[in-house]
N, C-alpha and C. Protein backbone atom coordinates (compact mmCIF):
# COMPACT_ATOMS: atom_id res chain seq x y z
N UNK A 1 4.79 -27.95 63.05
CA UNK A 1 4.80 -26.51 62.88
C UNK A 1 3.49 -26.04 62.26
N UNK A 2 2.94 -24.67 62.75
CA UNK A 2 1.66 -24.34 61.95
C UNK A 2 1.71 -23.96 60.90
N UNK A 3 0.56 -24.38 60.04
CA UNK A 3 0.76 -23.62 58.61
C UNK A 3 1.30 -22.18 58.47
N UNK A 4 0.88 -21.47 59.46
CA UNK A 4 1.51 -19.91 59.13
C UNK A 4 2.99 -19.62 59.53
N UNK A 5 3.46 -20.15 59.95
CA UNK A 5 4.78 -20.28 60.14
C UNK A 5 5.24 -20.94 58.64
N UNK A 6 4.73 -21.82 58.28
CA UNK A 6 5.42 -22.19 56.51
C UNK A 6 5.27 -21.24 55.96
N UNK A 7 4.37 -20.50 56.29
CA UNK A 7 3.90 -19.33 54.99
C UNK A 7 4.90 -17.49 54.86
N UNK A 8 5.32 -17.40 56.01
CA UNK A 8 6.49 -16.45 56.41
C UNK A 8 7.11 -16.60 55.18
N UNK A 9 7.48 -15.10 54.66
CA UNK A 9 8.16 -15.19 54.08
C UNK A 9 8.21 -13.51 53.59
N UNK A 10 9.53 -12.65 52.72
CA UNK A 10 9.27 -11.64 52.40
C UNK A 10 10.83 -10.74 53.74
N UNK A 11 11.79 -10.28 52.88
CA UNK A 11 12.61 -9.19 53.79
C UNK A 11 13.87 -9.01 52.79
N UNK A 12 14.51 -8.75 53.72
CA UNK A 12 15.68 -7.60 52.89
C UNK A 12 16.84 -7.97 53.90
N UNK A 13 18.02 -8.98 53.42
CA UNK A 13 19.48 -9.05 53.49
C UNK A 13 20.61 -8.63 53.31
N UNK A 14 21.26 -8.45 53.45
CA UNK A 14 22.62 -7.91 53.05
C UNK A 14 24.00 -8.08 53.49
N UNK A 15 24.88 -8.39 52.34
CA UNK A 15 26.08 -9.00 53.25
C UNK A 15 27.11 -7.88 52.39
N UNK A 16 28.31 -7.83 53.18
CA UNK A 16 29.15 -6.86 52.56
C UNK A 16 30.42 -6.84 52.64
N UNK A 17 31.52 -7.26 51.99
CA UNK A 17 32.73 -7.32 52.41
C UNK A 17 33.82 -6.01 52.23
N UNK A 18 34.41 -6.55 53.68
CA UNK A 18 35.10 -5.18 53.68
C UNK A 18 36.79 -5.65 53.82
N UNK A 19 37.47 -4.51 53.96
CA UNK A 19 38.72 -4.79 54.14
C UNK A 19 39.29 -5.25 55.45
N UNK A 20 38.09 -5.21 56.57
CA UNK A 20 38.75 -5.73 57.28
C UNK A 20 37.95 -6.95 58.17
N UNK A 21 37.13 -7.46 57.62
CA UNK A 21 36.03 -8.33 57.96
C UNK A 21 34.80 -7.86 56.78
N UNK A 22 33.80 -8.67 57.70
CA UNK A 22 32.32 -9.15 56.76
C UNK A 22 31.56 -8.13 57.80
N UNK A 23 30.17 -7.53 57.26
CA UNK A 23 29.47 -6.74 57.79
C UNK A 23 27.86 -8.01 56.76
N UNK A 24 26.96 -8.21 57.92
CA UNK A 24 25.51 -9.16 57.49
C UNK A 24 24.59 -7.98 58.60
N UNK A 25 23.64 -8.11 57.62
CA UNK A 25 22.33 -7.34 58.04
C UNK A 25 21.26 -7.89 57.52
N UNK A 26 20.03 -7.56 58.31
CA UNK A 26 18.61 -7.62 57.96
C UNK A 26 17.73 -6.98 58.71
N UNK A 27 16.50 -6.80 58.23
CA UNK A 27 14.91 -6.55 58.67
C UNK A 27 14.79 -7.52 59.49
N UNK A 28 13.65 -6.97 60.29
CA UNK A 28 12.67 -7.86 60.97
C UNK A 28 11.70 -8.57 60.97
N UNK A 29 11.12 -7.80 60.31
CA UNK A 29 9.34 -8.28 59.47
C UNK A 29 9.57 -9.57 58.47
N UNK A 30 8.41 -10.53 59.17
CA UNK A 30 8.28 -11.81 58.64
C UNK A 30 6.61 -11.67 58.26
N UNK A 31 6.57 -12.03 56.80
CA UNK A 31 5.14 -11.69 56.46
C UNK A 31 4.46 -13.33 55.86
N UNK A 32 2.98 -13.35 55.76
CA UNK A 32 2.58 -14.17 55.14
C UNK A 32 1.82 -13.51 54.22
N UNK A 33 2.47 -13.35 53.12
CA UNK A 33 1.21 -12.74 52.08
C UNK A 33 1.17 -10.88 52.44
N UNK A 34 -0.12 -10.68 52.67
CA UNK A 34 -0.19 -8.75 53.09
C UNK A 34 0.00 -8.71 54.63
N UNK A 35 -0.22 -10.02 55.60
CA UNK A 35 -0.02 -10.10 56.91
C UNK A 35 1.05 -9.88 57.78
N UNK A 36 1.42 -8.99 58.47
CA UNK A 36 2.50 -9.28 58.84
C UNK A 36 2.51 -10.17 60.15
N UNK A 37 3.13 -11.33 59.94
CA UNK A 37 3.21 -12.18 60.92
C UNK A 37 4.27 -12.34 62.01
N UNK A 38 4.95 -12.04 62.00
CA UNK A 38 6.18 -11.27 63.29
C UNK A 38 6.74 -10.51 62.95
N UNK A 39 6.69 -9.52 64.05
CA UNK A 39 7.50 -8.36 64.13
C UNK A 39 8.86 -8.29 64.74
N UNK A 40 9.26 -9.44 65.09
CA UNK A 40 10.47 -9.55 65.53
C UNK A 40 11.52 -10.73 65.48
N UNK A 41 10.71 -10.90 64.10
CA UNK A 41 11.95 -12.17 62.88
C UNK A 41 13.36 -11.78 63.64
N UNK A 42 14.12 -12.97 64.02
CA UNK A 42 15.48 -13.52 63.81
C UNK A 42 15.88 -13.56 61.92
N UNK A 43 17.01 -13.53 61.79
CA UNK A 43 17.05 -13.25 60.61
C UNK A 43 18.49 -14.00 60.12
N UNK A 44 19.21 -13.61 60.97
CA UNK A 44 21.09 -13.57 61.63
C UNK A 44 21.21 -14.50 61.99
N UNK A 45 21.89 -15.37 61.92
CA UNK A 45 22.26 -16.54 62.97
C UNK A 45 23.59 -16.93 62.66
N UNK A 46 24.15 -17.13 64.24
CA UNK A 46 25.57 -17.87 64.26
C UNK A 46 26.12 -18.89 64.09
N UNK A 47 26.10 -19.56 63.21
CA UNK A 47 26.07 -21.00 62.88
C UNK A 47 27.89 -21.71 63.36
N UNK A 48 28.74 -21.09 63.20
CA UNK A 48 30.15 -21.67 64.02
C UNK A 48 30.21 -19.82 64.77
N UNK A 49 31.30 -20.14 65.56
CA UNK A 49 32.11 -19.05 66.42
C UNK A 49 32.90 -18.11 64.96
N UNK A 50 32.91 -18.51 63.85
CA UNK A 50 33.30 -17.36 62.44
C UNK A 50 32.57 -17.35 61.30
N UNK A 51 31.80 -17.80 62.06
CA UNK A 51 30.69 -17.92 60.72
C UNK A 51 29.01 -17.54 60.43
N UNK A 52 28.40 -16.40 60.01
CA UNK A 52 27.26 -16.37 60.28
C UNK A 52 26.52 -16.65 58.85
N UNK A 53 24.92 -16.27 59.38
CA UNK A 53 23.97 -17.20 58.01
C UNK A 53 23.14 -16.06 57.96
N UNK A 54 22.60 -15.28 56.81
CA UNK A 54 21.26 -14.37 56.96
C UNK A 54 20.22 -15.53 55.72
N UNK A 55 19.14 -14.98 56.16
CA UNK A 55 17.70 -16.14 56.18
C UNK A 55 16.84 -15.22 55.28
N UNK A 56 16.73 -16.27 54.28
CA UNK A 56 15.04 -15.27 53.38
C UNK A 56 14.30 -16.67 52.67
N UNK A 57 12.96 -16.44 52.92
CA UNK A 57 11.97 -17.35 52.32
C UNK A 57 11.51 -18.34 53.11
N UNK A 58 10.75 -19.06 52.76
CA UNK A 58 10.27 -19.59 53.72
C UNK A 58 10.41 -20.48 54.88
N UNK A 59 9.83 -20.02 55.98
CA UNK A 59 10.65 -20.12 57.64
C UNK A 59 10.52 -21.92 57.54
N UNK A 60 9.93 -22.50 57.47
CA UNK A 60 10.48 -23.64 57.57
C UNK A 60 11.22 -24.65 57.13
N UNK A 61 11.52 -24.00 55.89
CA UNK A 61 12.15 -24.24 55.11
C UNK A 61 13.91 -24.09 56.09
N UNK A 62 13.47 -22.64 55.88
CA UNK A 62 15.08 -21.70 56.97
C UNK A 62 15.51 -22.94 57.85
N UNK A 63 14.84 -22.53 59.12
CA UNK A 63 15.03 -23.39 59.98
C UNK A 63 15.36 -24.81 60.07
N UNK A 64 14.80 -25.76 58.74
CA UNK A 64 15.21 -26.94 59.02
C UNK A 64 16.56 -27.06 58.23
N UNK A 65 16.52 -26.29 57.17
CA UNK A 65 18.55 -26.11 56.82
C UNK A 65 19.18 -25.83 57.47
N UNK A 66 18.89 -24.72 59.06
CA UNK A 66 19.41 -24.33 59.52
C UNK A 66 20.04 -25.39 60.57
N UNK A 67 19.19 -26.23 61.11
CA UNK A 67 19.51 -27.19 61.85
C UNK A 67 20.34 -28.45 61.03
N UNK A 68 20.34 -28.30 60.50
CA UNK A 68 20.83 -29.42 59.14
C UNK A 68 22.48 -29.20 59.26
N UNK A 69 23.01 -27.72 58.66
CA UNK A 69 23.92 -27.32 58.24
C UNK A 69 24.53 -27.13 59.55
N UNK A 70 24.00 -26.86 60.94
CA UNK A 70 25.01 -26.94 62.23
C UNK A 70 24.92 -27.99 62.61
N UNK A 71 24.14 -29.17 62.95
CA UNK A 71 24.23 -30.48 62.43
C UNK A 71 25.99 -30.99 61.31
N UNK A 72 25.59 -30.63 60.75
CA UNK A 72 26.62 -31.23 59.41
C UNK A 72 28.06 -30.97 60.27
N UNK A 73 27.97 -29.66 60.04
CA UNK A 73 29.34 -29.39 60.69
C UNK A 73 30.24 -29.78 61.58
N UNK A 74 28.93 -29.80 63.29
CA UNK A 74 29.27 -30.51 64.06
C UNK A 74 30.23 -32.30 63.69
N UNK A 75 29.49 -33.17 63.37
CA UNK A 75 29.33 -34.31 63.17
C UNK A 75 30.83 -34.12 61.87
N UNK A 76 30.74 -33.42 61.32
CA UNK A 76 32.51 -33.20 60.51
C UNK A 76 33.72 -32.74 61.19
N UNK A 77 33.38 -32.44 62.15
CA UNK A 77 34.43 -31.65 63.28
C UNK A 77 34.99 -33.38 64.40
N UNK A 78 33.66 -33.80 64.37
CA UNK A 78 33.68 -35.08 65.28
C UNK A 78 34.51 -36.27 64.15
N UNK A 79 34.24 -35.66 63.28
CA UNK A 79 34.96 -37.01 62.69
C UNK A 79 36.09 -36.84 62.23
N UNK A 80 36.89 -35.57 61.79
CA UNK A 80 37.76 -35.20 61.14
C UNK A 80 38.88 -34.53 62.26
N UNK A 81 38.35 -33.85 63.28
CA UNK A 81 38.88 -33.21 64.07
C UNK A 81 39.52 -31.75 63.82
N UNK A 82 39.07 -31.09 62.57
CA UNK A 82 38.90 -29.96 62.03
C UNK A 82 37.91 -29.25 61.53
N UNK A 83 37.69 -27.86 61.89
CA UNK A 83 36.89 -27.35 61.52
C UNK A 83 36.45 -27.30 60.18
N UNK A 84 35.15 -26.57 59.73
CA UNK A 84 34.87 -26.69 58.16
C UNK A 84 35.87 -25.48 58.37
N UNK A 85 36.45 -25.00 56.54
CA UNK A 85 36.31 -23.45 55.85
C UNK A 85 34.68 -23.57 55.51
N UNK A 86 34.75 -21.55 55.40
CA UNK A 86 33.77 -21.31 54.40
C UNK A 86 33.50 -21.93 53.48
N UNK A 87 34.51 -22.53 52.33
CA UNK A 87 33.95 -22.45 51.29
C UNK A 87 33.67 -23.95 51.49
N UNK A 88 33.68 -24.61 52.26
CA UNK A 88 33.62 -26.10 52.37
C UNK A 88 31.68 -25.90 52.93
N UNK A 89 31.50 -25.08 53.45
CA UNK A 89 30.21 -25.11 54.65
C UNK A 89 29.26 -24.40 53.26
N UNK A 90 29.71 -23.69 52.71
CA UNK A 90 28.77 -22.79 51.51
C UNK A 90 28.61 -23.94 50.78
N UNK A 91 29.00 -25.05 50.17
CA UNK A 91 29.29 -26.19 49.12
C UNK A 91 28.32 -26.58 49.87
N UNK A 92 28.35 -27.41 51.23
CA UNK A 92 27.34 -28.28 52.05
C UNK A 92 25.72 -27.80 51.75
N UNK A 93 25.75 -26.00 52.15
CA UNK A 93 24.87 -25.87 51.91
C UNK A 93 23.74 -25.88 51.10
N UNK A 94 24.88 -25.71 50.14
CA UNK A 94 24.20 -25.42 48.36
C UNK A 94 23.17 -26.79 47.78
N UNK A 95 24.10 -27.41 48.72
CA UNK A 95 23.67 -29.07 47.90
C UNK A 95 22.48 -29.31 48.96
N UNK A 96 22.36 -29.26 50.03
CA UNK A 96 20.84 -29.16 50.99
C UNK A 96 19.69 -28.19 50.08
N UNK A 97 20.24 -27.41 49.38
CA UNK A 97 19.64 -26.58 49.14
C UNK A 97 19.05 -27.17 47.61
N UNK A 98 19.72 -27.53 47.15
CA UNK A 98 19.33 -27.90 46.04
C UNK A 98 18.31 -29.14 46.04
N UNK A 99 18.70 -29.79 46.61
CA UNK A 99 17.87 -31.03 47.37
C UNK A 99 16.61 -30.97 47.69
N UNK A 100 16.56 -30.01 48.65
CA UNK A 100 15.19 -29.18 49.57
C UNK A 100 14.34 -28.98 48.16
N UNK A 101 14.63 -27.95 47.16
CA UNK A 101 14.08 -26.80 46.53
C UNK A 101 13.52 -27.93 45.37
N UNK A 102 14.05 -29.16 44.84
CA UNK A 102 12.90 -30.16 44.06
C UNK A 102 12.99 -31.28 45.06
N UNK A 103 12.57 -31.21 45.65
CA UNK A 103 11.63 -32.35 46.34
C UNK A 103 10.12 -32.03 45.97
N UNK A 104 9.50 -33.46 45.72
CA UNK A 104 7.80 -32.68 45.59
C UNK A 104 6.94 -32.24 47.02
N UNK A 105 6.31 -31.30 46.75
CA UNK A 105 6.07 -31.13 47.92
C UNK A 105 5.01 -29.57 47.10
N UNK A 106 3.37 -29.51 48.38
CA UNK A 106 2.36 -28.61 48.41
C UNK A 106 3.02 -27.22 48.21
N UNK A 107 4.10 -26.90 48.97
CA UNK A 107 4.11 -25.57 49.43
C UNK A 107 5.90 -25.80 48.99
N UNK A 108 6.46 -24.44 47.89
CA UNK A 108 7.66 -24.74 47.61
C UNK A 108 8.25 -24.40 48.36
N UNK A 109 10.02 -25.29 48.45
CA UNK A 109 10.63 -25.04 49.80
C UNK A 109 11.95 -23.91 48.94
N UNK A 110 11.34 -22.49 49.36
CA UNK A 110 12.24 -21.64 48.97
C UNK A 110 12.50 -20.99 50.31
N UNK A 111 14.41 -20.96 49.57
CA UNK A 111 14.95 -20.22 50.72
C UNK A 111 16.20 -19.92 49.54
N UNK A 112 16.47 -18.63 50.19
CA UNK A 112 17.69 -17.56 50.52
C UNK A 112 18.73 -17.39 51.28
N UNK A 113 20.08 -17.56 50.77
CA UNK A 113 21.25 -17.78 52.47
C UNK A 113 22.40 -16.88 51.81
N UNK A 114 22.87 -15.81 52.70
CA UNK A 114 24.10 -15.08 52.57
C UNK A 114 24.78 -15.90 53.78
N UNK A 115 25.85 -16.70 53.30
CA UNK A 115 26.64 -17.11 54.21
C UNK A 115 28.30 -16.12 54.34
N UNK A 116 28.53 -15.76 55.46
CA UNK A 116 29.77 -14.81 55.77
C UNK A 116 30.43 -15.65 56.55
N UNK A 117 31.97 -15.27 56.75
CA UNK A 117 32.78 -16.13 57.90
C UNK A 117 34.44 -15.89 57.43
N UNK A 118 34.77 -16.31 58.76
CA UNK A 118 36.68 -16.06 58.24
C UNK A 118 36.87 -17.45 58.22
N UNK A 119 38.27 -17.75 58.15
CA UNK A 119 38.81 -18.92 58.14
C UNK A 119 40.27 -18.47 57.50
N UNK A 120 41.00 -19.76 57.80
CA UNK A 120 42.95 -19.35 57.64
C UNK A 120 43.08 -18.87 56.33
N UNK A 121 41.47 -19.16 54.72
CA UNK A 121 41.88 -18.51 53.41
C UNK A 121 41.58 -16.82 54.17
N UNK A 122 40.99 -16.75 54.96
CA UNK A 122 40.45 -15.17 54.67
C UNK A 122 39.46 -15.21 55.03
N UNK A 123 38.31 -13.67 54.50
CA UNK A 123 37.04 -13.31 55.01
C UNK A 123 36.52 -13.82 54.22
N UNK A 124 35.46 -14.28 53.68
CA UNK A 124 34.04 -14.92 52.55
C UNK A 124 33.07 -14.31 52.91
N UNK A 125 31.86 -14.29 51.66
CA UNK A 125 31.06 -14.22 51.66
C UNK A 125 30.67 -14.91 50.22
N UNK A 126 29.33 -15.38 50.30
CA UNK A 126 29.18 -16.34 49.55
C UNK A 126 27.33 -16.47 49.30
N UNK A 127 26.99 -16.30 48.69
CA UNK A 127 25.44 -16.00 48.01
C UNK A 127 24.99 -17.55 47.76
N UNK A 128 23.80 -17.96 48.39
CA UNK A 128 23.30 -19.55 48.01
C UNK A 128 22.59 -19.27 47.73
N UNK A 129 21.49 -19.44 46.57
CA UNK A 129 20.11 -18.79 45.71
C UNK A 129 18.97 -19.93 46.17
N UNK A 130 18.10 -19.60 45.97
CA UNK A 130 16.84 -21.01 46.35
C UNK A 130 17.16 -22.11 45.21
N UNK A 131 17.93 -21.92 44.18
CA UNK A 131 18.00 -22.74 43.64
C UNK A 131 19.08 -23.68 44.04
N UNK A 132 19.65 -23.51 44.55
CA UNK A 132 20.73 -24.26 45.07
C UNK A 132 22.25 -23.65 44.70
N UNK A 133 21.74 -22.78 43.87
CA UNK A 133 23.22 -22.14 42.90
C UNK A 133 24.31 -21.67 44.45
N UNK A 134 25.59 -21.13 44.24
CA UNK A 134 26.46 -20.75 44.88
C UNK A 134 27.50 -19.64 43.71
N UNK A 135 27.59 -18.95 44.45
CA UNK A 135 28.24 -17.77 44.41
C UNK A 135 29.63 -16.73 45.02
N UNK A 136 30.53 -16.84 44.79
CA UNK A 136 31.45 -15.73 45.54
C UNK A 136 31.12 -15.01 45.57
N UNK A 137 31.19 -14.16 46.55
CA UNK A 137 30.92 -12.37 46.62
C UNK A 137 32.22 -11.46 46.38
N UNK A 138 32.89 -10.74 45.89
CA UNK A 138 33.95 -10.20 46.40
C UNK A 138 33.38 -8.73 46.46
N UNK A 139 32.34 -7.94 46.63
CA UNK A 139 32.22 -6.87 47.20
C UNK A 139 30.74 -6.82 48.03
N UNK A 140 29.82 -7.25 47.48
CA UNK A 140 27.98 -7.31 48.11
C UNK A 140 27.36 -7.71 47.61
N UNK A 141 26.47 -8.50 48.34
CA UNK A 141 25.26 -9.18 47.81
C UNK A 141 23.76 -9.07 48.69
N UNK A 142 22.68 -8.71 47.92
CA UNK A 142 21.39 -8.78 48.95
C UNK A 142 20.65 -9.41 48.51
N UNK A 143 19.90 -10.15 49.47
CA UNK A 143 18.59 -11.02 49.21
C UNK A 143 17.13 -10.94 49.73
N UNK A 144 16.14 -10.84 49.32
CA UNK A 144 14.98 -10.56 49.41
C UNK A 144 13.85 -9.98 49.16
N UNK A 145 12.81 -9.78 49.51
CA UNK A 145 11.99 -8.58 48.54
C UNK A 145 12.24 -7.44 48.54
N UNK A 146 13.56 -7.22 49.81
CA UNK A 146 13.66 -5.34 49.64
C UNK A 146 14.99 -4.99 48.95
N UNK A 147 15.73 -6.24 48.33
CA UNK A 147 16.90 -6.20 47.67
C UNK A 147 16.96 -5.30 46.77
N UNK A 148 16.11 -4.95 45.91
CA UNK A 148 15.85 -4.15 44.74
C UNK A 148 16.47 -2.62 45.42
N UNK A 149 15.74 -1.93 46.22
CA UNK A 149 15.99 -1.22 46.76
C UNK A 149 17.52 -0.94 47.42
N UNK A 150 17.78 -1.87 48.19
CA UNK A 150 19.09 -2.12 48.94
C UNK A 150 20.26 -2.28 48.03
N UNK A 151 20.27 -2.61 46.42
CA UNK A 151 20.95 -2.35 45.74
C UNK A 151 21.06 -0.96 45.14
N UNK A 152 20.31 -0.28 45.50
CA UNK A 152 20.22 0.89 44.81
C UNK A 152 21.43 1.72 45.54
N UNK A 153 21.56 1.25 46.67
CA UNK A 153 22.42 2.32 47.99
C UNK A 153 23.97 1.13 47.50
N UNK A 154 24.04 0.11 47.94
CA UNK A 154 25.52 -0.30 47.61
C UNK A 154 25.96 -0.17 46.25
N UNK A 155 25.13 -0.03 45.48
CA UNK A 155 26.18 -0.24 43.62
C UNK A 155 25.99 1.36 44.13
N UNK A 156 25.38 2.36 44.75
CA UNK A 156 25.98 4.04 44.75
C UNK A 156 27.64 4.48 45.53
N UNK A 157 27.21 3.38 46.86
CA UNK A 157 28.12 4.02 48.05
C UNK A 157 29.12 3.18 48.35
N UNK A 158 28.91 1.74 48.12
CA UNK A 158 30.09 0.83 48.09
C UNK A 158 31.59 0.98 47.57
N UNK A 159 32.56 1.08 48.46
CA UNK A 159 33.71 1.50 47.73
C UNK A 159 34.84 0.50 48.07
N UNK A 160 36.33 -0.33 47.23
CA UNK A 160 36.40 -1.26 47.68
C UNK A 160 37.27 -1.14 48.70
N UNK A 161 37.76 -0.46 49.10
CA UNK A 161 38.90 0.09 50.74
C UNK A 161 37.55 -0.05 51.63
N UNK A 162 36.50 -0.28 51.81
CA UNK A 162 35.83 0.01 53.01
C UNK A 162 35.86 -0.84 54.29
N UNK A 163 35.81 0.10 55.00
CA UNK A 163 36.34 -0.75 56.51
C UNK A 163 34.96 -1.10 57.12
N UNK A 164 35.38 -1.80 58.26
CA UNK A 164 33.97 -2.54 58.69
C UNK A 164 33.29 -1.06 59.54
N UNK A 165 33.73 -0.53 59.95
CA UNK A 165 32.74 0.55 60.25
C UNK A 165 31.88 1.20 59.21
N UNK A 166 32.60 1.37 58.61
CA UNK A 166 31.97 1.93 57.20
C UNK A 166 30.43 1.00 56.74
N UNK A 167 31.43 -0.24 56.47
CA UNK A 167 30.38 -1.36 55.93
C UNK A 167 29.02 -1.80 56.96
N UNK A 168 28.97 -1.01 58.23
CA UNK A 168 27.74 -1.31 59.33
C UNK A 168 27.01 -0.33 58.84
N UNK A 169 27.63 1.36 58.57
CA UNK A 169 27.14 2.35 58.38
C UNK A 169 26.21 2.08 56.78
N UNK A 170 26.81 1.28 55.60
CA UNK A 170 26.46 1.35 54.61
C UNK A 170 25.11 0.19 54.69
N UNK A 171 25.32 -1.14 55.51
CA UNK A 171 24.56 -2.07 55.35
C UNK A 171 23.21 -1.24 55.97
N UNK A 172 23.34 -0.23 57.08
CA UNK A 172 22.02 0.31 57.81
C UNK A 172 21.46 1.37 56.88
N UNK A 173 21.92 2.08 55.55
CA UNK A 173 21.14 2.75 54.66
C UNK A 173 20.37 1.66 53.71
N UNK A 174 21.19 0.81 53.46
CA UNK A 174 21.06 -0.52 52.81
C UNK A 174 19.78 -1.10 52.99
N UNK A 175 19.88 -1.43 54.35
CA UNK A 175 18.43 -2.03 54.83
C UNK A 175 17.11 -0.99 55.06
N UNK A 176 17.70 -0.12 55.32
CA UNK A 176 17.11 1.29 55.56
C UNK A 176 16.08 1.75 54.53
N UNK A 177 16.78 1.93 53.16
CA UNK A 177 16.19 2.31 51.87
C UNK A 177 14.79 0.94 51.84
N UNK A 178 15.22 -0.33 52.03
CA UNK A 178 14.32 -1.22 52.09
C UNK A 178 13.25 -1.17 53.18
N UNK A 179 13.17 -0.15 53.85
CA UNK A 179 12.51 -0.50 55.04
C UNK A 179 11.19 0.96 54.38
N UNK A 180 11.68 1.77 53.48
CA UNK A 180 10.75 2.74 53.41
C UNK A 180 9.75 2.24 52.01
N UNK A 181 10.42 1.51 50.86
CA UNK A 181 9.52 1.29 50.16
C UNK A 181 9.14 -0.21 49.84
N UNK A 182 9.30 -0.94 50.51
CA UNK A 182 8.83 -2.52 50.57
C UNK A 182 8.08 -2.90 51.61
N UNK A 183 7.06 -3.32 51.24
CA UNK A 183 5.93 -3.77 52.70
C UNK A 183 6.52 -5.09 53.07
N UNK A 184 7.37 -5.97 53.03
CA UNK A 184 7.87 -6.95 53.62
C UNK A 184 9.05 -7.11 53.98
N UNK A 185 9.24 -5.68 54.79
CA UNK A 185 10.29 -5.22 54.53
C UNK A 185 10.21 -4.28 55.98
N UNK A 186 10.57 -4.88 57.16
CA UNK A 186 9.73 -3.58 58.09
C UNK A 186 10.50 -4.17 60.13
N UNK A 187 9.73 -3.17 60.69
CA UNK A 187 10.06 -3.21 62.24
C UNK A 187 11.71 -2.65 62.79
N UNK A 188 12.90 -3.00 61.86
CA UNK A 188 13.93 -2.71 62.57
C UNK A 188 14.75 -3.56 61.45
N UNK A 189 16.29 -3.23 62.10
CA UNK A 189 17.46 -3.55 61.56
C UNK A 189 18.37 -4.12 62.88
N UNK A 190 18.73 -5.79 62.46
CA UNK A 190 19.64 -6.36 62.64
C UNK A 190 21.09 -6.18 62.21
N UNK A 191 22.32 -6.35 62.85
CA UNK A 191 23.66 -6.18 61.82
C UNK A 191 24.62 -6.96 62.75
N UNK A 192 25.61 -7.64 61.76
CA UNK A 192 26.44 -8.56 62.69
C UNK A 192 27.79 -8.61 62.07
N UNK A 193 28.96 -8.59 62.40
CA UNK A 193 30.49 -8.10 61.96
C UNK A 193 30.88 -9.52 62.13
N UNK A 194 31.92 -10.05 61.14
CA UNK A 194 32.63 -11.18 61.42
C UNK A 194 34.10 -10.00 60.90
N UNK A 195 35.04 -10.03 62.26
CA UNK A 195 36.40 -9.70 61.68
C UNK A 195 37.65 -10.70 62.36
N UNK A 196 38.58 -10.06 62.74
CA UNK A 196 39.91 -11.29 63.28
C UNK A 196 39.64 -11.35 64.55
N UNK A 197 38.51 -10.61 65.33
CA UNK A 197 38.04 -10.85 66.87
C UNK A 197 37.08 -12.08 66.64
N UNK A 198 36.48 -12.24 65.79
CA UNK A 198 34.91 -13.23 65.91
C UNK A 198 34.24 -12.64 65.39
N UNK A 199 32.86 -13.24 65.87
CA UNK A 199 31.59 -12.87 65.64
C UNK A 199 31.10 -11.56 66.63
N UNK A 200 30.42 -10.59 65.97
CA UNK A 200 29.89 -9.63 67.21
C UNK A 200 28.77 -8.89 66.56
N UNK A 201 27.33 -8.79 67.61
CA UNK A 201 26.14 -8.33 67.06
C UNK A 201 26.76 -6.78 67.27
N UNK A 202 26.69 -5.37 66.53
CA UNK A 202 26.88 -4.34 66.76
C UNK A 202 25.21 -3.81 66.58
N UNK A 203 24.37 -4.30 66.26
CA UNK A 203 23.04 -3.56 66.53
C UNK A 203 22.15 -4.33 66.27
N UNK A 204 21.06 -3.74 67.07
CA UNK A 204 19.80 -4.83 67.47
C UNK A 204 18.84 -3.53 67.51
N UNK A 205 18.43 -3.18 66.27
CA UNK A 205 17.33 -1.65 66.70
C UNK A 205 15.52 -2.06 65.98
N UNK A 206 14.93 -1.60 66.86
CA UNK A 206 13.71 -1.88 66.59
C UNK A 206 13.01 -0.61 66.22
N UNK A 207 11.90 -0.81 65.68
CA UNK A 207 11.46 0.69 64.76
C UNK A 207 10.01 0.74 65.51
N UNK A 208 9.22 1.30 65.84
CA UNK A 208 8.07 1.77 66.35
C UNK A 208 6.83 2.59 65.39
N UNK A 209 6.15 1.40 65.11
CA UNK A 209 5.21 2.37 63.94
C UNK A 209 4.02 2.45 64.32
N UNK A 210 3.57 2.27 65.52
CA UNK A 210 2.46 2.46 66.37
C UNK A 210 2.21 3.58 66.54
N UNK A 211 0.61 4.68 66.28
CA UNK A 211 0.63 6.16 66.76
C UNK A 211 -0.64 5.83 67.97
């Protein structure tokens, strides 16, 4: 992988639980430093058929947990003949994570994971820190450089009856507020629903800042 691809890093997450499923969002903009180095960061990813992952810090870092942790799963499904829960796949992660983040190594391996998903306990959401820490969510959590911001809109508008429509509408001010005052923080808004149907992308919008 090229060095500038390690160096990505910089956006704004958000996961949100609602009453009737999980609502995950993010930005687009993947930066190195003041650069912006893609404008059309993946961010979201589906890691089982109820389970999704949002991504912050550095991309190679992302990516090789990412392959790791659907890896893991797989190969537990093959041996056990049951799926993970959430809170079994958030545990897996934590400990990759913790692992990753002191290893020695030039360039630190930080990363950020809002993991969401159903399973027979219920809906989850679950906060993994670069440190390896783990977290329950029981109402929202955001991660990244535009978090600051993006908290400013859920500790206002977050209410705990909210339905997943609601919670798409709230995660897109959410990311929104982050998109006007954070430079790593930019291009568009991702958003993805886990409820008792599955997984489903409800928006894929790109922003145009070209005159």
């Amino acid at each position: 992988m090229e060095e500038r691809e390690t160096l990505k890093s910089g956006t704004t997450t958000v996961g949100i639980v609602c009453q009737d499923g999980i609502v995950l969002a993010a930005d687009k903009r993947a930066t190195a430093g003041n650069f912006i180095a893609n404008k059309k960061a993946k961010k979201l990813f589906e890691i089982t058929d109820n389970m999704v992952i949002t991504t912050a810090g550095s991309v190679s870092d992302v990516q090789l947990l990412l392959k790791l942790i659907k890896a893991e799963i797989k190969l537990k499904f093959l041996r056990t003949n049951r799926e993970s829960n959430v809170k079994e796949t958030a545990n897996l992660l934590a400990g990759m994570i913790y692992a990753n983040i002191r290893k020695l190594s030039l360039i630190p391996g930080i990363s950020h994971f809002i993991l969401g998903g159903k399973d027979k306990f219920g809906f989850h959401v679950y906060d993994l820190f670069a440190d390896g820490s783990l977290q329950d969510c029981d109402e929202f959590i955001s991660s990244g450089s535009g978090s600051v911001m993006a908290y400013g809109v859920l500790d206002t508008l977050y209410k705990k009856d909210i339905t997943v429509k609601q919670g798409v509408e709230l995660a897109v001010k959410a990311v929104n507020a982050a998109l006007q005052r954070d430079t790593a923080t930019g291009e568009g808004i991702d958003v993805m629903t886990i409820t008792k149907d599955g997984v489903k992308t409800v928006l894929e919008k790109e922003l145009k800042t070209t005159l």
